[in-house]
C-alpha atoms as a PDB file:
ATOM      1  CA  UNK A   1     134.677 101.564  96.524  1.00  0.00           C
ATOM      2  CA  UNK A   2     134.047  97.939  97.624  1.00  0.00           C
ATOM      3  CA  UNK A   3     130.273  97.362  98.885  1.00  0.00           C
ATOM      4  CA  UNK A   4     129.476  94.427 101.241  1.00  0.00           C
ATOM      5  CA  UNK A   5     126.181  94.285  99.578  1.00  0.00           C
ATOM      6  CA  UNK A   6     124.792  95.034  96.227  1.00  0.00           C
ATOM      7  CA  UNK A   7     121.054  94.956  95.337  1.00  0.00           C
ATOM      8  CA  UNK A   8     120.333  95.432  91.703  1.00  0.00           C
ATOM      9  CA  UNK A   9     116.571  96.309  90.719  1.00  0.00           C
ATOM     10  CA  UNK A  10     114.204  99.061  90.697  1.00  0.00           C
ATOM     11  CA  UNK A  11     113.576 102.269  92.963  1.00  0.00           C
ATOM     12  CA  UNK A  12     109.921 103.638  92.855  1.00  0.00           C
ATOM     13  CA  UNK A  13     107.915 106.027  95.755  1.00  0.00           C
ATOM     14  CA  UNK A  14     104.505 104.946  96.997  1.00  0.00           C
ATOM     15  CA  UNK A  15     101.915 107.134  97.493  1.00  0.00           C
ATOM     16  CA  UNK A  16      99.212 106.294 100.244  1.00  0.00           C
ATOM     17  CA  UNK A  17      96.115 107.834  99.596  1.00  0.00           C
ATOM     18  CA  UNK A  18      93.423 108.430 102.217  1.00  0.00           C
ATOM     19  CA  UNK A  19      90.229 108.530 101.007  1.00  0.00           C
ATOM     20  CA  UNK A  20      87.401 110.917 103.181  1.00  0.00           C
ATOM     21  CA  UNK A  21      84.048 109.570 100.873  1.00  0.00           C
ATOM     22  CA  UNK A  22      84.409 105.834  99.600  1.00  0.00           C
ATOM     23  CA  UNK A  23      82.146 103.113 100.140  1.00  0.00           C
ATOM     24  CA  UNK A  24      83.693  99.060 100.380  1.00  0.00           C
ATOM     25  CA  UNK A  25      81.178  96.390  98.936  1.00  0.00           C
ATOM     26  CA  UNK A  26      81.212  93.190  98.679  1.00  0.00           C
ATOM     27  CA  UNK A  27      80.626  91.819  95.089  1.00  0.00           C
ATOM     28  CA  UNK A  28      80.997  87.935  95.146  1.00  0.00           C
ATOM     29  CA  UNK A  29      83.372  87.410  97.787  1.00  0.00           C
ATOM     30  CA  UNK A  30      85.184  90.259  96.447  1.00  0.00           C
ATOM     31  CA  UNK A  31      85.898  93.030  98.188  1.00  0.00           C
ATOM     32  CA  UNK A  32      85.601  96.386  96.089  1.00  0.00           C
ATOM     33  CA  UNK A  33      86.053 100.373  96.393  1.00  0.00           C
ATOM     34  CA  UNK A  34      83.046 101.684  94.819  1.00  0.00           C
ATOM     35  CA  UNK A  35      83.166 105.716  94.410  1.00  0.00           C
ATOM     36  CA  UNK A  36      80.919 107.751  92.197  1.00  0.00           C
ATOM     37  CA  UNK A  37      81.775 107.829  88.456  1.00  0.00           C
ATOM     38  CA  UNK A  38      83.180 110.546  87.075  1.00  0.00           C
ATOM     39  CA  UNK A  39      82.927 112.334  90.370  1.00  0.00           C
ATOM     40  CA  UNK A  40      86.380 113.985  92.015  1.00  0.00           C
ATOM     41  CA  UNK A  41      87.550 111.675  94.957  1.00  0.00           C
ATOM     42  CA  UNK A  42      87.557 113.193  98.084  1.00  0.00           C
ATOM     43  CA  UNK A  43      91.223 112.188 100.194  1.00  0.00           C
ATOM     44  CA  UNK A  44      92.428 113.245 104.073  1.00  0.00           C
ATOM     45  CA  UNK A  45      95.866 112.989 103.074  1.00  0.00           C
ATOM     46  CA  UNK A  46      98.594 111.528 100.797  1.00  0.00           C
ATOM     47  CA  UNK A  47     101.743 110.028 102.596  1.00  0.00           C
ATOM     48  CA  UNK A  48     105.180 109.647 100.040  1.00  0.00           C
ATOM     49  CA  UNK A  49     107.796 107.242 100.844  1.00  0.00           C
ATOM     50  CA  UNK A  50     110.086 107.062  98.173  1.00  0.00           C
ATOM     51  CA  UNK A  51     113.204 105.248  97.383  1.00  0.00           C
ATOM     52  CA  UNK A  52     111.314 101.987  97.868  1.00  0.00           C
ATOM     53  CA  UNK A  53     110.967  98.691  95.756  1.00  0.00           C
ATOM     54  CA  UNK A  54     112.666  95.402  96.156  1.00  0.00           C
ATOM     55  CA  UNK A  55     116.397  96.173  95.330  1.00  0.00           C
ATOM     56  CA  UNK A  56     116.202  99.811  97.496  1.00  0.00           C
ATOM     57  CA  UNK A  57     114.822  98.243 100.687  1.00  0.00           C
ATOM     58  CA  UNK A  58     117.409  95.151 100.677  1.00  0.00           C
ATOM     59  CA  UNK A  59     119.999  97.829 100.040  1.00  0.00           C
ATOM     60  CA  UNK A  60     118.741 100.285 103.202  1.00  0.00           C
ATOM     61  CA  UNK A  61     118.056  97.409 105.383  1.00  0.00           C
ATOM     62  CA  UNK A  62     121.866  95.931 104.708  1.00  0.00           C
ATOM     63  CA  UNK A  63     123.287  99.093 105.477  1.00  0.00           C
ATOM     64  CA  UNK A  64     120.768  99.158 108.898  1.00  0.00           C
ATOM     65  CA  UNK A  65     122.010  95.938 109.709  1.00  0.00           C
ATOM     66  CA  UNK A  66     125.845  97.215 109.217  1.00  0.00           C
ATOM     67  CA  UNK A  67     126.931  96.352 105.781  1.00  0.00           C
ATOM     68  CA  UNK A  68     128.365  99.044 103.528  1.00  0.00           C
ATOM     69  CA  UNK A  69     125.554  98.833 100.619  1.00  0.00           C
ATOM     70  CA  UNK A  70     124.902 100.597  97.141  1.00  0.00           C
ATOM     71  CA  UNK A  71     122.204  99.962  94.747  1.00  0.00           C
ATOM     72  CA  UNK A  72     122.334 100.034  90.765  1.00  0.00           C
ATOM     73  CA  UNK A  73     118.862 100.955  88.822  1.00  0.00           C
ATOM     74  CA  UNK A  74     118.066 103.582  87.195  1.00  0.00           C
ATOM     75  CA  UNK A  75     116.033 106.649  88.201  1.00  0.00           C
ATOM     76  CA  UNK A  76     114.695 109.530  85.678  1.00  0.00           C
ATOM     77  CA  UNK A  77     115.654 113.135  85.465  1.00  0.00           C
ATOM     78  CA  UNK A  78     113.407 115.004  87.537  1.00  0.00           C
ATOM     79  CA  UNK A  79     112.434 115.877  90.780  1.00  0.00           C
ATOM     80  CA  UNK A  80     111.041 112.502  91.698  1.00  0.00           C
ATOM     81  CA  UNK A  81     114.364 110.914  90.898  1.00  0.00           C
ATOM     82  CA  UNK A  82     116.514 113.655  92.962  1.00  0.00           C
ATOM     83  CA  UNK A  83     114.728 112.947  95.721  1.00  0.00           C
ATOM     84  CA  UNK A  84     114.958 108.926  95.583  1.00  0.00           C
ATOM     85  CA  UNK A  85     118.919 109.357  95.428  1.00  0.00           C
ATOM     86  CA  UNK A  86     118.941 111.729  98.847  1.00  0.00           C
ATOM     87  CA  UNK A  87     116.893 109.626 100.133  1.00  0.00           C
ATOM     88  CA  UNK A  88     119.211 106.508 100.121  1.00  0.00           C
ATOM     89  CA  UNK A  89     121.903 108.680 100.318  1.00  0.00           C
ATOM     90  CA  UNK A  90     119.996 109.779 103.733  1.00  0.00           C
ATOM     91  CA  UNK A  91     119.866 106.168 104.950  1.00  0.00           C
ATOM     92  CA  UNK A  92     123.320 105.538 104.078  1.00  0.00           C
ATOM     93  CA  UNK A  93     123.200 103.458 100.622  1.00  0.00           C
ATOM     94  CA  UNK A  94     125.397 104.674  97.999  1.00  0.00           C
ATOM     95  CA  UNK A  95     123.916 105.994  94.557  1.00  0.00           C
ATOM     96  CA  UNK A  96     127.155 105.845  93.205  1.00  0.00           C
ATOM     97  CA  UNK A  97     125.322 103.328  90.502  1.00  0.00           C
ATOM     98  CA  UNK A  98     122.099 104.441  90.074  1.00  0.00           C
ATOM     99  CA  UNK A  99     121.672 106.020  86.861  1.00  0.00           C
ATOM    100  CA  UNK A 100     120.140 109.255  85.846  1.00  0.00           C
ATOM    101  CA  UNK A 101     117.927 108.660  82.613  1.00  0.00           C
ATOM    102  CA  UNK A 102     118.142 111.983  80.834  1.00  0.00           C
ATOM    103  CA  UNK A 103     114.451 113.166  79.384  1.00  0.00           C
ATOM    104  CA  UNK A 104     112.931 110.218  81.371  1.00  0.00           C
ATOM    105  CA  UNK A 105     110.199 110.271  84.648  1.00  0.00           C
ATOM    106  CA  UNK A 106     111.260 108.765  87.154  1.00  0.00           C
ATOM    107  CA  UNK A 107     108.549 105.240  88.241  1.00  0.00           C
ATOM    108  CA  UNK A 108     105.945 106.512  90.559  1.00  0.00           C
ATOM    109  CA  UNK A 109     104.022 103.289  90.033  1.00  0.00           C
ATOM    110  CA  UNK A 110     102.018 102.116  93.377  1.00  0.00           C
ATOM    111  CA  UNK A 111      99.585 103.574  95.054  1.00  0.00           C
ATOM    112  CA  UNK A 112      98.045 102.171  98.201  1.00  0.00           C
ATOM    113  CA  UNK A 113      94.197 103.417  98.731  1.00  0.00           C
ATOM    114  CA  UNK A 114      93.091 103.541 102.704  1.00  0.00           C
ATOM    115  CA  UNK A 115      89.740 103.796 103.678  1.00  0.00           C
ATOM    116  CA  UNK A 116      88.145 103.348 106.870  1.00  0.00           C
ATOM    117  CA  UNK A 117      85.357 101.552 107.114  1.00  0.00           C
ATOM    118  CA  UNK A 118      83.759 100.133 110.189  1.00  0.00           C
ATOM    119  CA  UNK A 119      86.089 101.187 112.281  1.00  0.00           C
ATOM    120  CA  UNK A 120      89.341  99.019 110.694  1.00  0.00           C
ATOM    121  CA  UNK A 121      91.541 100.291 108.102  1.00  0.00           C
ATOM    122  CA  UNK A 122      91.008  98.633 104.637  1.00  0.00           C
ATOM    123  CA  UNK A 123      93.794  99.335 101.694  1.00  0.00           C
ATOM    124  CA  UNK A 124      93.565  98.366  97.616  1.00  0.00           C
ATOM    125  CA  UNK A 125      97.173  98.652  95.847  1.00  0.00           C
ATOM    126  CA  UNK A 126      97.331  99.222  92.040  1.00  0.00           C
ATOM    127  CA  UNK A 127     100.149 100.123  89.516  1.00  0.00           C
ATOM    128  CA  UNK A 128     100.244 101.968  86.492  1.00  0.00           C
ATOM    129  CA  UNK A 129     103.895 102.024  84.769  1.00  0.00           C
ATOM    130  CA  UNK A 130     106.993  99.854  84.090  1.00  0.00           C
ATOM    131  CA  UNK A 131     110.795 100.844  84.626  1.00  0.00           C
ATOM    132  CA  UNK A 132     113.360  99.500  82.392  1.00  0.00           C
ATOM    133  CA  UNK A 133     116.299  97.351  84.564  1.00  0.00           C
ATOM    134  CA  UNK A 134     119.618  98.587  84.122  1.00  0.00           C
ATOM    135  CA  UNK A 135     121.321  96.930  80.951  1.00  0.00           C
ATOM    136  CA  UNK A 136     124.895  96.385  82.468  1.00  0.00           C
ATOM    137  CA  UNK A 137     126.790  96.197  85.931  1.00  0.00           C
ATOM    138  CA  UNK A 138     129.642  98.471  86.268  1.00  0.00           C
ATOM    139  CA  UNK A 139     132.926  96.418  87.886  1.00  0.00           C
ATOM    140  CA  UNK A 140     132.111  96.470  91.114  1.00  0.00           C
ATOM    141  CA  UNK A 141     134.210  94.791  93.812  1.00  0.00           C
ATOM    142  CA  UNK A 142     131.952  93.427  95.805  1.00  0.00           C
ATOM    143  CA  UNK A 143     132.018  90.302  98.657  1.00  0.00           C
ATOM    144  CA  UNK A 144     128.328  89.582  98.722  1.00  0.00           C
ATOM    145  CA  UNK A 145     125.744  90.613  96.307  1.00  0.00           C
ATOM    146  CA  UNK A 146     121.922  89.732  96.382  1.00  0.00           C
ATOM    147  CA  UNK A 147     119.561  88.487  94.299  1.00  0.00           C
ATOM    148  CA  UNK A 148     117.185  89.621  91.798  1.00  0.00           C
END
């Protein structure tokens, strides 16, 4: 199939977290999430998007825009990675190139912490693992093509 757009990159899901018993300090200009140690940390709810990253979001918001889009990265075999794939699928980008890594987790690497203190939302982001790129384009006829 020809694609007006192709992004090439990675595909993750963020979590965010919202957190019922932190406290927010200020520790030399630095703002910091301070929670007791080895204590379990209370949370109101956890929100999934997945199918996000870079490369997935240029490739849903071409297709929102009206270009025919697909996206090539790589995605591991398990239920994490199923449900990025329907997920673009869903929002009309093609997974026709994103490959399934057999034995492999998916990257569920960002996390965005919400707390609320004095009456305003505050959110910390961390990450915690790396995804290999894909290691070679398929022929693809495409028109236009993004970068990475």
């Amino acid at each position: 199939m020809q694609y007006d757009f192709v992004a090439i990159g990675d595909i993750t899901t963020d979590a965010f977290i919202k957190l019922k018993d932190a406290e927010e300090l200020m520790n030399h200009g630095t703002r910091e999430l301070c929670v007791r140690f080895a204590d379990k940390v209370p949370y109101e709810e956890v929100v999934e998007i997945r199918a996000v990253g870079n490369a997935a979001n240029a490739a849903v918001s071409a297709q929102r825009i009206g270009l025919s889009s697909a996206l090539i990265a790589r995605v591991g075999d398990d239920e994490n990675g199923r449900n990025c794939r329907e997920t673009l699928k869903g929002n009309g980008v093609s997974d026709e190139y994103v490959e399934r890594q057999a034995g492999l987790p998916s990257r569920r690497d960002s996390r965005r912490i919400t707390t609320t203190s004095c009456g305003s939302a505050r959110s910390a982001r961390y990450s915690s693992n790396k995804q290999n790129s894909p290691t070679q384009c398929r022929n693809l006829k495409s028109r236009r093509s993004t970068s990475i």
